[in-house]
N, C-alpha and C. Protein backbone atom coordinates (compact mmCIF):
# COMPACT_ATOMS: atom_id res chain seq x y z
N UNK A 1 121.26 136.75 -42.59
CA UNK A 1 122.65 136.75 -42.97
C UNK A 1 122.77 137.10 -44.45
N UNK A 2 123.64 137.84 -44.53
CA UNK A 2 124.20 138.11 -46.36
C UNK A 2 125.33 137.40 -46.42
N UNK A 3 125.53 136.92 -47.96
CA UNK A 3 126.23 135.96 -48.34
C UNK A 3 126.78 136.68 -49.97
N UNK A 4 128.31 136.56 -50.03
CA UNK A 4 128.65 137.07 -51.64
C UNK A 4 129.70 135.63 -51.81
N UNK A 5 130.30 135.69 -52.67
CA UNK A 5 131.24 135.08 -53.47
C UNK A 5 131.89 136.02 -53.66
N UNK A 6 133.35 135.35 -53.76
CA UNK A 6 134.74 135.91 -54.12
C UNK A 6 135.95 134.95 -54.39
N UNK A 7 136.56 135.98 -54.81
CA UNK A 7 138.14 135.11 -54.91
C UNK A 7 138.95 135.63 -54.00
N UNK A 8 140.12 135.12 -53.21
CA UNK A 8 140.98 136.16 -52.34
C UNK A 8 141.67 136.60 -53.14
N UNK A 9 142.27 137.85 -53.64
CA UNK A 9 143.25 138.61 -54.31
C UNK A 9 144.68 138.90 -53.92
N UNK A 10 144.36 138.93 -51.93
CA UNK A 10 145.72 139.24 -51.37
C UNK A 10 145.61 139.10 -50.10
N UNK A 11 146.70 138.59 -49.65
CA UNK A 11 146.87 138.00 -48.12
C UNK A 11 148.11 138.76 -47.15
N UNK A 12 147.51 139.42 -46.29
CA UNK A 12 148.60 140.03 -45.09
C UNK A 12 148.60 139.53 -44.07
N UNK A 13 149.60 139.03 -43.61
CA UNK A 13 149.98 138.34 -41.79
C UNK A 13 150.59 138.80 -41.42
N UNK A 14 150.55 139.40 -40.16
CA UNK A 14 151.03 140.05 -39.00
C UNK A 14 151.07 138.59 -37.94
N UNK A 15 151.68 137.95 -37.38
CA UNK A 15 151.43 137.16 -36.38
C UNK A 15 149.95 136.10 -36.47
N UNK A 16 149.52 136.00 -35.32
CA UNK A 16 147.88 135.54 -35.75
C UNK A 16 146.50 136.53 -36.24
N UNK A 17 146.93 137.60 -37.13
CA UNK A 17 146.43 138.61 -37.64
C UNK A 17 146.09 138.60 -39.32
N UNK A 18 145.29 138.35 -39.81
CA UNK A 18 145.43 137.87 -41.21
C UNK A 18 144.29 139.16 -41.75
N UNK A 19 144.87 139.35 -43.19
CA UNK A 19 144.09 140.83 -43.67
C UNK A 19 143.67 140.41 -45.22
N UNK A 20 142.95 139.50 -44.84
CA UNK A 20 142.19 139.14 -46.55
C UNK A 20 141.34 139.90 -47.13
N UNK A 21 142.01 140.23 -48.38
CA UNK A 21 141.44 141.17 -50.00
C UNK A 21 140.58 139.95 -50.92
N UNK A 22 139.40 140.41 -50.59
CA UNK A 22 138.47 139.59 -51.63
C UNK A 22 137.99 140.31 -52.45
N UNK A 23 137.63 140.01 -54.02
CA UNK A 23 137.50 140.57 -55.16
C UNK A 23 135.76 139.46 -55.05
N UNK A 24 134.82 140.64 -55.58
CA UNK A 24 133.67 139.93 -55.54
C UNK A 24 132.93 140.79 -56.33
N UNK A 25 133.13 140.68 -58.26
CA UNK A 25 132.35 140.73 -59.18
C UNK A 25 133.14 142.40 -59.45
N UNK A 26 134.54 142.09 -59.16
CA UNK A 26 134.96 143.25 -59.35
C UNK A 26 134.88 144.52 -58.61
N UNK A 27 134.35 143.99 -57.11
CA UNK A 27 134.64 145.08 -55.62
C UNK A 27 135.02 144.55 -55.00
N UNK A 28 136.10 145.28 -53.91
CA UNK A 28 137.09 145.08 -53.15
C UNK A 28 136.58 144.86 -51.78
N UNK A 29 136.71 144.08 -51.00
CA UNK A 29 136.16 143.83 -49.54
C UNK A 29 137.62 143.31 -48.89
N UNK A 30 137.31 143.19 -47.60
CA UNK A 30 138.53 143.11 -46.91
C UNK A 30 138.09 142.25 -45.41
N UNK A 31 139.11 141.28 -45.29
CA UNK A 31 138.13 141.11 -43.80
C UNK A 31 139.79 141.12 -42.73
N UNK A 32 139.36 140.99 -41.78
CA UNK A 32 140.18 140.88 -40.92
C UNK A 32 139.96 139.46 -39.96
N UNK A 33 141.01 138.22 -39.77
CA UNK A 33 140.56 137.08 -39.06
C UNK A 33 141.93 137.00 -38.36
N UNK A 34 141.63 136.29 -36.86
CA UNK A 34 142.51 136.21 -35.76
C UNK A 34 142.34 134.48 -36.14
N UNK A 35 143.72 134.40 -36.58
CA UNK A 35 144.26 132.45 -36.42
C UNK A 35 145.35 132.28 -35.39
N UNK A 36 145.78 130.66 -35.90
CA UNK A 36 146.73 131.10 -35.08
C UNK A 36 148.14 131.49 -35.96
N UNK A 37 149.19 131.04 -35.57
CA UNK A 37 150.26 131.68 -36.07
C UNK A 37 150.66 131.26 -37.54
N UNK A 38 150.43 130.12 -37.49
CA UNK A 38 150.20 129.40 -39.04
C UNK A 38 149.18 129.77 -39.84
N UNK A 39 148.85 130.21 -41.36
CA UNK A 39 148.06 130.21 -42.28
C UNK A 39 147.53 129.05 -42.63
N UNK A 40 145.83 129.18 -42.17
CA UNK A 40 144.94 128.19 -42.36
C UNK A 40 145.17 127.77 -43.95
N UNK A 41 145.02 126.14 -44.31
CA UNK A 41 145.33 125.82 -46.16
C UNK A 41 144.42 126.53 -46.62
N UNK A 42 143.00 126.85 -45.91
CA UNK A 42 142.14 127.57 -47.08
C UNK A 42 141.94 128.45 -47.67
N UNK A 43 143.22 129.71 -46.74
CA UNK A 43 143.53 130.92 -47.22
C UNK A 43 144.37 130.95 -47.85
N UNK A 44 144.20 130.78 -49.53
CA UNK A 44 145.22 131.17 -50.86
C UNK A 44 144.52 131.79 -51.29
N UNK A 45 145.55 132.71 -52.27
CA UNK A 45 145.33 133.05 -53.07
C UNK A 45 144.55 132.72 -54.18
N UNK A 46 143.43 133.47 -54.97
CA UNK A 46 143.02 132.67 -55.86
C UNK A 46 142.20 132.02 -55.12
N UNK A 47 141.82 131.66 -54.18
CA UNK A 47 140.67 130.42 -53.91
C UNK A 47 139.02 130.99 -53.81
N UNK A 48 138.39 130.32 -54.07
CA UNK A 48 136.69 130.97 -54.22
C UNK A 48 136.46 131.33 -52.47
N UNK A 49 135.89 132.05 -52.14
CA UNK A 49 135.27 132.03 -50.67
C UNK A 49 133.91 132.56 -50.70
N UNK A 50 133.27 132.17 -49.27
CA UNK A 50 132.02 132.96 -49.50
C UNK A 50 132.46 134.18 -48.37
N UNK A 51 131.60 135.49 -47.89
CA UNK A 51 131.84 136.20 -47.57
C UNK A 51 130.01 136.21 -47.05
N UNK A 52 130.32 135.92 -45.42
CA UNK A 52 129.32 136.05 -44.32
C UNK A 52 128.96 136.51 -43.30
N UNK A 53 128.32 137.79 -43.31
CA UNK A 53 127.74 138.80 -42.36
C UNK A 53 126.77 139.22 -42.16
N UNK A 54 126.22 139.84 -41.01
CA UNK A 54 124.89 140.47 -40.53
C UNK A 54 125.11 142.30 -40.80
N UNK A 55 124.11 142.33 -41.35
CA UNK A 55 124.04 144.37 -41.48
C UNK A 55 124.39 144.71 -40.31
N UNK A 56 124.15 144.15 -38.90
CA UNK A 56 123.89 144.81 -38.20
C UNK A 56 125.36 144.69 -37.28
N UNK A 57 126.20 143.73 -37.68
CA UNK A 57 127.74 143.82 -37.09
C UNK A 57 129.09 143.53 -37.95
N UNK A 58 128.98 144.53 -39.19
CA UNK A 58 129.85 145.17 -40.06
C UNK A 58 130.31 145.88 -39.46
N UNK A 59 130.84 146.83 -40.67
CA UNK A 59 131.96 147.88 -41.28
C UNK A 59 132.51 147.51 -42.45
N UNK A 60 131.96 148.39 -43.50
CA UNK A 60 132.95 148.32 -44.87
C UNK A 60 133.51 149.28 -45.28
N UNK A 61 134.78 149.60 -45.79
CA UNK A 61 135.15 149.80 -45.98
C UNK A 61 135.85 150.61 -47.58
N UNK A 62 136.29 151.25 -48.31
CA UNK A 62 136.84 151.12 -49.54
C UNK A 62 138.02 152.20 -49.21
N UNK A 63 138.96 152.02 -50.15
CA UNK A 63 140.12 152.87 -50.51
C UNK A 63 139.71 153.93 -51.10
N UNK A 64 140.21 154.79 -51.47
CA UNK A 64 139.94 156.18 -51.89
C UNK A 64 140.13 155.53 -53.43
N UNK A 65 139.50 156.56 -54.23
CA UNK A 65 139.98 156.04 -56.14
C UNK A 65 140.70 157.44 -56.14
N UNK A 66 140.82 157.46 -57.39
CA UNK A 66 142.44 158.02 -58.03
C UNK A 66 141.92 160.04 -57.36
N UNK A 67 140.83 160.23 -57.79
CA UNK A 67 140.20 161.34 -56.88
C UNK A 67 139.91 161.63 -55.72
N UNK A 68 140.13 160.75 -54.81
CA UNK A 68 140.21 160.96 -53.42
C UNK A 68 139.23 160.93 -52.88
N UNK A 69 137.93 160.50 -53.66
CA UNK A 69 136.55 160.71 -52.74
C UNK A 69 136.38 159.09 -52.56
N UNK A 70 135.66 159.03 -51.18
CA UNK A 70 135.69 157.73 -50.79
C UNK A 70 134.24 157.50 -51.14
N UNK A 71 134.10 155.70 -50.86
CA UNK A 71 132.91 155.27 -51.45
C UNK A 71 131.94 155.48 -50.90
N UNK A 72 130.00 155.73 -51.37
CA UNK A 72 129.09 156.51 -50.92
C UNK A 72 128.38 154.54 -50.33
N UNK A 73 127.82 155.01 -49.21
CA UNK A 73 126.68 153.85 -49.39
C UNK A 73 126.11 153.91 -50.35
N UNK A 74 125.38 152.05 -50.76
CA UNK A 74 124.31 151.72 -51.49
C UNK A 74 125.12 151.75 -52.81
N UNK A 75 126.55 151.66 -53.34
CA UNK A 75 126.82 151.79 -54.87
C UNK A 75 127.31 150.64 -55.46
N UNK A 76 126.99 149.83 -54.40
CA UNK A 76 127.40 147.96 -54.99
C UNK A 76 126.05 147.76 -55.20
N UNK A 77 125.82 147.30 -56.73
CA UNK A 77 123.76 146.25 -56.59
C UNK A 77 124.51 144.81 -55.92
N UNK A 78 123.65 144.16 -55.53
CA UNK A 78 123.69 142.82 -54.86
C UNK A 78 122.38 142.22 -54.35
N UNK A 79 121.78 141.08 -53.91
CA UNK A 79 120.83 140.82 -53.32
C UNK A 79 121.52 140.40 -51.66
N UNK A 80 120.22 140.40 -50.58
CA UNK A 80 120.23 140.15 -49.30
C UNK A 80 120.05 138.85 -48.83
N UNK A 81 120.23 137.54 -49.07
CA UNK A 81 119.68 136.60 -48.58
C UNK A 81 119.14 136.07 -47.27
């Protein structure tokens, strides 16, 4: 399992559809979690989270920057735990 730290930056709800923006050392990650219709207390803004996944059942993601080229694998350093 890999493990980062973050802060949440920004929160979208659709129904039980939640679209959390985590900031982690100054890169943008995003997750997507099915609750229920109410926002769990631990999703604020501002709050520390960890961020927990397997290589092998991702998808990441980035926005385009101001040039339009999207992000290359491998351009975050980080360790694997």
């Amino acid at each position: 399992m890999n493990r980062l730290s973050g802060i949440i930056a920004k929160i979208q709800q659709s129904g039980a559809i939640l679209l959390v923006d985590v900031d982690v050392d100054g890169h943008d990650f995003s997750a997507m979690l099915i609750e229920s219709a109410t926002q769990p207390e631990w999703i604020q803004k501002g709050n520390s989270i960890k961020l927990v996944f397997k290589e092998t059942e991702m998808s990441l993601g980035k926005k385009p920057h101001r040039n339009d080229q999207y992000a290359k694998p491998h351009q975050m350093h980080g360790a694997a735990y």
